[in-house]
N, C-alpha and C. Protein backbone atom coordinates (compact mmCIF):
# COMPACT_ATOMS: atom_id res chain seq x y z
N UNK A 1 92.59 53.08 93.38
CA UNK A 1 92.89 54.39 93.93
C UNK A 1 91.95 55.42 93.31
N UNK A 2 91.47 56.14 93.75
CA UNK A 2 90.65 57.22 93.56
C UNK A 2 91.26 58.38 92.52
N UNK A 3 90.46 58.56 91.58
CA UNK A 3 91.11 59.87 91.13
C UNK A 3 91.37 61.24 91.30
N UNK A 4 92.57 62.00 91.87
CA UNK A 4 92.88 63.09 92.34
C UNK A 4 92.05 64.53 91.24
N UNK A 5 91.27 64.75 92.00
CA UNK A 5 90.57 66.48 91.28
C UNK A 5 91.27 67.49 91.30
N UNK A 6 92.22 67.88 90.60
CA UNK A 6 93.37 68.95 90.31
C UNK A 6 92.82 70.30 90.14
N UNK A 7 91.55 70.05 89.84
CA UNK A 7 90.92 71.72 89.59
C UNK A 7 89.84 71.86 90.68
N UNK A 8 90.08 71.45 91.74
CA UNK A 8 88.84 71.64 92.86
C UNK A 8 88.92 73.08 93.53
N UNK A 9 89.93 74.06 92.92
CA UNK A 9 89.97 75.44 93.37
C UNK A 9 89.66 76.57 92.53
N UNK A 10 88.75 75.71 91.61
CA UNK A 10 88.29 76.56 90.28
C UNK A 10 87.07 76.36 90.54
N UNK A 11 86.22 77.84 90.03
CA UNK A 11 84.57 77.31 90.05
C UNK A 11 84.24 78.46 89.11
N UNK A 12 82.38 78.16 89.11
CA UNK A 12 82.07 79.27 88.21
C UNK A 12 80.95 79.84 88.67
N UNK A 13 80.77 80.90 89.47
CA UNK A 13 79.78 81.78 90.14
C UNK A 13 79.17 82.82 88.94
N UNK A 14 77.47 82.95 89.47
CA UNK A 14 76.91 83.73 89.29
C UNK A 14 76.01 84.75 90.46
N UNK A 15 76.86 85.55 90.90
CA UNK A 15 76.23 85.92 92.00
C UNK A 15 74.95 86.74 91.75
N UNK A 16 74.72 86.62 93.31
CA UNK A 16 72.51 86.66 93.33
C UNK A 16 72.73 88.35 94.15
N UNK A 17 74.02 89.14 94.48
CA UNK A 17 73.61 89.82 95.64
C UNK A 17 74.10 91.72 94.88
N UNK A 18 73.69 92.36 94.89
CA UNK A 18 74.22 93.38 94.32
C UNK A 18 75.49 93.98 94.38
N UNK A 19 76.12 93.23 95.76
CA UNK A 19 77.84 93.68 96.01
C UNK A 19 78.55 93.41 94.80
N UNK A 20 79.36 94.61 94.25
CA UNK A 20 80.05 94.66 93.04
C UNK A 20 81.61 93.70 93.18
N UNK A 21 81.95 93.02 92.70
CA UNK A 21 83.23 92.59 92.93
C UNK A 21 84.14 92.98 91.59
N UNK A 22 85.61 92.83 91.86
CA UNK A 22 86.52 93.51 91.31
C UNK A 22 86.87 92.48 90.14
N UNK A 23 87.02 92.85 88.80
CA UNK A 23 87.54 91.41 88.06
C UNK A 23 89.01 91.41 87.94
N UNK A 24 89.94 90.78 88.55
CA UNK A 24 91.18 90.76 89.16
C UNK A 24 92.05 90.72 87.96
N UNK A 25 91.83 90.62 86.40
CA UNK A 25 92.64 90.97 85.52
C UNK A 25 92.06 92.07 84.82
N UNK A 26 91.09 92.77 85.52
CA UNK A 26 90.86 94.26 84.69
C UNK A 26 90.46 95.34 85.67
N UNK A 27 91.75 95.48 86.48
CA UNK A 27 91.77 96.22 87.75
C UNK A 27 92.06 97.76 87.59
N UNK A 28 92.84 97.87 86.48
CA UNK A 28 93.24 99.28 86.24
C UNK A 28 92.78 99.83 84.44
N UNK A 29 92.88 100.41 84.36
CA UNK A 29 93.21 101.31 82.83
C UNK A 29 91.67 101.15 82.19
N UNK A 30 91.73 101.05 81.09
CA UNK A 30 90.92 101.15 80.13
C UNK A 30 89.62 100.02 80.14
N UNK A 31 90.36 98.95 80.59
CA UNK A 31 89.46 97.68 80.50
C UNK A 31 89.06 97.53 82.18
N UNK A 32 89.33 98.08 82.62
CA UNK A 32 88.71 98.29 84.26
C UNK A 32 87.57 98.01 84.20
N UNK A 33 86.97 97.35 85.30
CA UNK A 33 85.41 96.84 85.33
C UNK A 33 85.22 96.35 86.71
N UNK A 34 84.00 95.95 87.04
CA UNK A 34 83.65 95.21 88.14
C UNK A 34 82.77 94.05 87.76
N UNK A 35 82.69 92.73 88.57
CA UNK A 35 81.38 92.07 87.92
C UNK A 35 80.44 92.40 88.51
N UNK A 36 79.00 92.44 88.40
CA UNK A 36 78.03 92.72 88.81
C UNK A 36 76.87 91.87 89.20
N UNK A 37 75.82 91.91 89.96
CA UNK A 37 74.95 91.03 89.75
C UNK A 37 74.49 90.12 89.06
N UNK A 38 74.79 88.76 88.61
CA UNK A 38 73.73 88.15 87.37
C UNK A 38 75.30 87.97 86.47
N UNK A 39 76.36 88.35 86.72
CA UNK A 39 77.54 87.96 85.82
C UNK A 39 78.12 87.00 86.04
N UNK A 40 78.04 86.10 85.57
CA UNK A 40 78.98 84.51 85.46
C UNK A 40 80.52 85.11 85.31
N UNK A 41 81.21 84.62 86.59
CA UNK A 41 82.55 84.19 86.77
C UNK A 41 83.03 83.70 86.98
N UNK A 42 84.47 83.44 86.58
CA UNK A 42 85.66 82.57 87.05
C UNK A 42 85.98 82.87 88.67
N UNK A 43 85.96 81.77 89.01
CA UNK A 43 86.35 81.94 90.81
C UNK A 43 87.81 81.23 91.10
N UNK A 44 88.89 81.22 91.62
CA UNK A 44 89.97 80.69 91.53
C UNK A 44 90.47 80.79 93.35
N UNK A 45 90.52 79.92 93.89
CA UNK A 45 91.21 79.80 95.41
C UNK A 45 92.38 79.91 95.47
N UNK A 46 92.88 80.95 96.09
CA UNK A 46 94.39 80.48 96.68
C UNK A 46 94.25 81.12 98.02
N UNK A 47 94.69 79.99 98.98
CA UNK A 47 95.21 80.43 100.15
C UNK A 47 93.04 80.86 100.35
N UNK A 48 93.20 81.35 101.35
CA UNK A 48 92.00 82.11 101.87
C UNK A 48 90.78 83.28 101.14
N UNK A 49 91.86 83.45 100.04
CA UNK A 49 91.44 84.40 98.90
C UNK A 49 90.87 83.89 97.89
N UNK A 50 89.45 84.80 97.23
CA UNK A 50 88.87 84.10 96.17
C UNK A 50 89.02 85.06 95.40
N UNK A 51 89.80 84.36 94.12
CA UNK A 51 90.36 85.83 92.84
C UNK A 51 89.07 85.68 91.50
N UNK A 52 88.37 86.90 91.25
CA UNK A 52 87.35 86.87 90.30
C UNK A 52 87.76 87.43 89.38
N UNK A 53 87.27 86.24 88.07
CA UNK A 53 87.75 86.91 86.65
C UNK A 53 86.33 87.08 86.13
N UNK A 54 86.12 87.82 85.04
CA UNK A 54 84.99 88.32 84.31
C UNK A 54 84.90 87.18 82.92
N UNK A 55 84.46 87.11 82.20
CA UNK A 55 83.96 85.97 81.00
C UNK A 55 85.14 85.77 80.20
N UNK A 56 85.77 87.44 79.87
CA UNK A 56 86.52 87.23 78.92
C UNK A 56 87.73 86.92 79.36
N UNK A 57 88.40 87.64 80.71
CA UNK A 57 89.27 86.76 81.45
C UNK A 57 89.01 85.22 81.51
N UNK A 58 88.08 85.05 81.64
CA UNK A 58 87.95 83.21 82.41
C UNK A 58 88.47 82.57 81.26
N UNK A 59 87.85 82.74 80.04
CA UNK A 59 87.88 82.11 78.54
C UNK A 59 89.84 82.19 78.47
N UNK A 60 90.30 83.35 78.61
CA UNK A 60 91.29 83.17 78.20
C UNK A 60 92.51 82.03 79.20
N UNK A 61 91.84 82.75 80.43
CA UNK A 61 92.62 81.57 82.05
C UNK A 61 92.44 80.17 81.45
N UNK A 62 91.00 79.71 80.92
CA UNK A 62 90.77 78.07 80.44
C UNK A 62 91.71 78.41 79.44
N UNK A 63 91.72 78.79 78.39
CA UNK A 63 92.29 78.03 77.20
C UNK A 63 94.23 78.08 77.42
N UNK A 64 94.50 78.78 78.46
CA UNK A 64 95.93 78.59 78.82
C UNK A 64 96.00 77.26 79.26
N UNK A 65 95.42 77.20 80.02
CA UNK A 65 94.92 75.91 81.26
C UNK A 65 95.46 74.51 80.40
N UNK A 66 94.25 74.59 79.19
CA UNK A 66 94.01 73.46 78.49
C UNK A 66 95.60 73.10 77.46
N UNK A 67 95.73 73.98 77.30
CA UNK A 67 97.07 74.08 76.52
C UNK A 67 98.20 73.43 77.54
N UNK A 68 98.31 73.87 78.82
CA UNK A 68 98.96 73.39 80.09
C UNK A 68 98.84 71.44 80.03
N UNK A 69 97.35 71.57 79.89
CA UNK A 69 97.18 70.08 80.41
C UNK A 69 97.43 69.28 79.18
N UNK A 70 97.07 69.63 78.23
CA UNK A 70 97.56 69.01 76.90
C UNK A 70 98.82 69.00 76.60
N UNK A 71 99.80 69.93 77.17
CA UNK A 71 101.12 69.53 77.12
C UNK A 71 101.39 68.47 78.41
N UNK A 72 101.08 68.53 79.40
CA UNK A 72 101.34 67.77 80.23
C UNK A 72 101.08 66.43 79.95
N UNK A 73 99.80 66.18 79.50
CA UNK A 73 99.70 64.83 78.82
C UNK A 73 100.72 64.43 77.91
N UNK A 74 101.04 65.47 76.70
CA UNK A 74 101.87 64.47 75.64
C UNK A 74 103.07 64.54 76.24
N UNK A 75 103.32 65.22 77.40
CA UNK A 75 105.25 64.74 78.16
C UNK A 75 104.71 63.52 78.55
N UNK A 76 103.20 62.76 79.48
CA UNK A 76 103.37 61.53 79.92
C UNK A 76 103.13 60.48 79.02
N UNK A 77 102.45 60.92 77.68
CA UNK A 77 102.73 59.61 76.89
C UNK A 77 103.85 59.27 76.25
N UNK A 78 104.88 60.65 76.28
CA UNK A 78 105.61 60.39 75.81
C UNK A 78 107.29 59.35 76.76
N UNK A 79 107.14 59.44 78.13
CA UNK A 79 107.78 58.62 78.88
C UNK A 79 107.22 57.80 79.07
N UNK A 80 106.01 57.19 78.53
CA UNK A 80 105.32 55.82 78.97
C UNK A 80 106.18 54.75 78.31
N UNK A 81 106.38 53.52 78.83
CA UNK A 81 107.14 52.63 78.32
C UNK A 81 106.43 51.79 77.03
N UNK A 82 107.25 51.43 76.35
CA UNK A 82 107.27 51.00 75.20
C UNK A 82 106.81 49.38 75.72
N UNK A 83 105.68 48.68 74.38
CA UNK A 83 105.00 47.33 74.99
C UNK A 83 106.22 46.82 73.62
N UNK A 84 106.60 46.03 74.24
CA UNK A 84 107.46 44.84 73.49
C UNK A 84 107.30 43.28 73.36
């Protein structure tokens, strides 16, 4: 069986075009920003919509992520059956 790609709605753009896009966790206040030309981002799909995070967003989205999947792993080793 093939292995299922669980993160195929994640990517990481550097756009080429001067259209400013919004970084979707620093939309308001102080840390408000846009990304800009030449800025490496987090790209995330849902539904029809592509949500852009900026570096320091992305860093923090992965290391939740990883924490996610690393717990998820030790729940499945931990119901794996015992070799007797």
């Amino acid at each position: 069986m093939p292995t299922k790609a669980v993160l195929r709605h994640i990517s990481i753009e550097t756009p080429r075009t001067n259209h400013q896009r919004k970084c979707s966790a620093h939309q308001r206040g102080k840390k408000a920003h846009h990304i800009l030309k030449g800025d490496t981002h987090l790209v995330i799909v849902e539904g029809a919509d592509k949500i852009r995070y900026c570096r320091e967003a992305a860093t923090e989205i992965l290391d939740q992520a990883q924490r996610d999947l690393d717990a998820l792993r030790l729940q499945l080793d931990r119901t794996a059956p015992t070799s007797a």
